[in-house]
C-alpha atoms as a PDB file:
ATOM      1  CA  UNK A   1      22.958   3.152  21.949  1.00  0.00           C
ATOM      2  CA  UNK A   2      19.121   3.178  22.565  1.00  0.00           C
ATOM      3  CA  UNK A   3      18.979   6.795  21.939  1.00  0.00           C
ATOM      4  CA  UNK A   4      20.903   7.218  18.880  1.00  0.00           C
ATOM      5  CA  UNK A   5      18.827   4.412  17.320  1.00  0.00           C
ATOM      6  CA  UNK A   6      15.456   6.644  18.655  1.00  0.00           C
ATOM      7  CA  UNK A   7      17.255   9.535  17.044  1.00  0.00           C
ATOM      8  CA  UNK A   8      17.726   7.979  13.705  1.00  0.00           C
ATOM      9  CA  UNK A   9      14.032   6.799  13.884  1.00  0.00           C
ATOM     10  CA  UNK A  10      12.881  10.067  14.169  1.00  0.00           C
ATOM     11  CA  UNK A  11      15.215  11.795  11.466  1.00  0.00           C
ATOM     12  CA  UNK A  12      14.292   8.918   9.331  1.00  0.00           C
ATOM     13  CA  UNK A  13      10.178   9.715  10.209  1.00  0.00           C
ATOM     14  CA  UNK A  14      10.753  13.607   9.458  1.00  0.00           C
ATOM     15  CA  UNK A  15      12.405  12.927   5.832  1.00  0.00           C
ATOM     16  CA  UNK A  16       9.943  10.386   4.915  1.00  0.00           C
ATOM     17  CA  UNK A  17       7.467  13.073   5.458  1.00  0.00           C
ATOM     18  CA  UNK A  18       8.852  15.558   4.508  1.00  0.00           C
ATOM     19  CA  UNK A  19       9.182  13.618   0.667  1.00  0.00           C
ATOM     20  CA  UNK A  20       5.594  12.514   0.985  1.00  0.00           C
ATOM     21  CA  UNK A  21       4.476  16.132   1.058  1.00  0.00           C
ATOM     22  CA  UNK A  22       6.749  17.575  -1.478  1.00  0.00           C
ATOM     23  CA  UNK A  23       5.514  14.589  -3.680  1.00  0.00           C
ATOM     24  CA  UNK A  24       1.682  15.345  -2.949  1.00  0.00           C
ATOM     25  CA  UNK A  25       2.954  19.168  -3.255  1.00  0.00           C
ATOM     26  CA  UNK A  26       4.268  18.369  -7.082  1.00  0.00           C
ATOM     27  CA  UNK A  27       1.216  15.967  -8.347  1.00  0.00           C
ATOM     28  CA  UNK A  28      -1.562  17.193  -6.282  1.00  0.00           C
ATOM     29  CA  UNK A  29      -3.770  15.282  -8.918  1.00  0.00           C
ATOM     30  CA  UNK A  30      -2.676  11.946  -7.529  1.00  0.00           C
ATOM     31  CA  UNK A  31      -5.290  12.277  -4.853  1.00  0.00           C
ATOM     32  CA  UNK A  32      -8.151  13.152  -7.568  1.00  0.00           C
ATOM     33  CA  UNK A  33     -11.696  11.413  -7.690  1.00  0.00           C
ATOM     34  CA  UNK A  34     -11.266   9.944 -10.491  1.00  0.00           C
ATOM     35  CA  UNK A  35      -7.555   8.082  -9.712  1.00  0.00           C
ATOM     36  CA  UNK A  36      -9.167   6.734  -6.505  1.00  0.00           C
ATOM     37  CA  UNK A  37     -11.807   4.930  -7.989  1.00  0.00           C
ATOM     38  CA  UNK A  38      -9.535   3.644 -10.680  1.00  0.00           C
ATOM     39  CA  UNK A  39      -7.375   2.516  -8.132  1.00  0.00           C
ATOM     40  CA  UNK A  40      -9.896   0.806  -5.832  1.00  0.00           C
ATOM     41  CA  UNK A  41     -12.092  -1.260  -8.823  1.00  0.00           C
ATOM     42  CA  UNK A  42      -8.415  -2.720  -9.956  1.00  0.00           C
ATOM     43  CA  UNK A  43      -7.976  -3.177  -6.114  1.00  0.00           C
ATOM     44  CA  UNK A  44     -11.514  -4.872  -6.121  1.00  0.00           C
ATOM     45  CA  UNK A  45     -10.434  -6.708  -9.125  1.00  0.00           C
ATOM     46  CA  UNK A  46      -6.822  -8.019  -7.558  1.00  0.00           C
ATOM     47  CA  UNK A  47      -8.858  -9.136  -4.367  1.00  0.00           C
ATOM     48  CA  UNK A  48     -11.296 -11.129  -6.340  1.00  0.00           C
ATOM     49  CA  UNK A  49      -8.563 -12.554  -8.215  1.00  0.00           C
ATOM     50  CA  UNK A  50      -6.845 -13.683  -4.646  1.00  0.00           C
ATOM     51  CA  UNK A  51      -9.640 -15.064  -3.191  1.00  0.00           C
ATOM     52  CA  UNK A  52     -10.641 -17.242  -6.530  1.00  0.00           C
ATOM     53  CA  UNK A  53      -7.089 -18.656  -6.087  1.00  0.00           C
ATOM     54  CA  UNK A  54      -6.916 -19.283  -2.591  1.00  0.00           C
ATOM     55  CA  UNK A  55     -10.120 -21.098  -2.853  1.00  0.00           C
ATOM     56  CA  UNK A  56      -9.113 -23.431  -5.476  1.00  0.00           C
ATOM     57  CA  UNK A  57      -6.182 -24.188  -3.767  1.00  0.00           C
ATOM     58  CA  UNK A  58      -8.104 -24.976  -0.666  1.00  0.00           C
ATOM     59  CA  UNK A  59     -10.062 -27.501  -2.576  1.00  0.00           C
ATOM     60  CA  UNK A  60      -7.208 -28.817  -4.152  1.00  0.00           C
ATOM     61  CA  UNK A  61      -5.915 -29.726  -0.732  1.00  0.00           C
ATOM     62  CA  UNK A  62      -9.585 -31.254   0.357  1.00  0.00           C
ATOM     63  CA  UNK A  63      -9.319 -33.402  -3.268  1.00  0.00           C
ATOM     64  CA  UNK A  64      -6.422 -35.059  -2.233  1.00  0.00           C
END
């Protein structure tokens, strides 16, 4: 039973890369310059945001 679950793993591992490269192969502009530092300053952004948040709610449970 072992095996066929090690098989599956690895036939599920080969498809999954298999559509990661056919998707990088269709939008090769995905990976551009310009995308990545769109996507990490609204990352930066969305982390801010998080640790503003958790912060006040750490307070909120010193407050009480």
């Amino acid at each position: 039973m072992q095996t066929l679950y090690q098989i599956l793993g690895i036939i599920g591992a080969v498809l999954i890369v298999w559509f990661l490269y056919r998707g990088i192969k269709g939008n090769p502009e995905t990976f551009s310059k310009q995308n990545f530092a769109k996507s990490f300053s609204t990352m930066g952004f969305l982390a801010l945001l998080l640790i503003g948040f958790i912060a006040f709610l750490i307070l909120m449970l010193n407050a009480s």
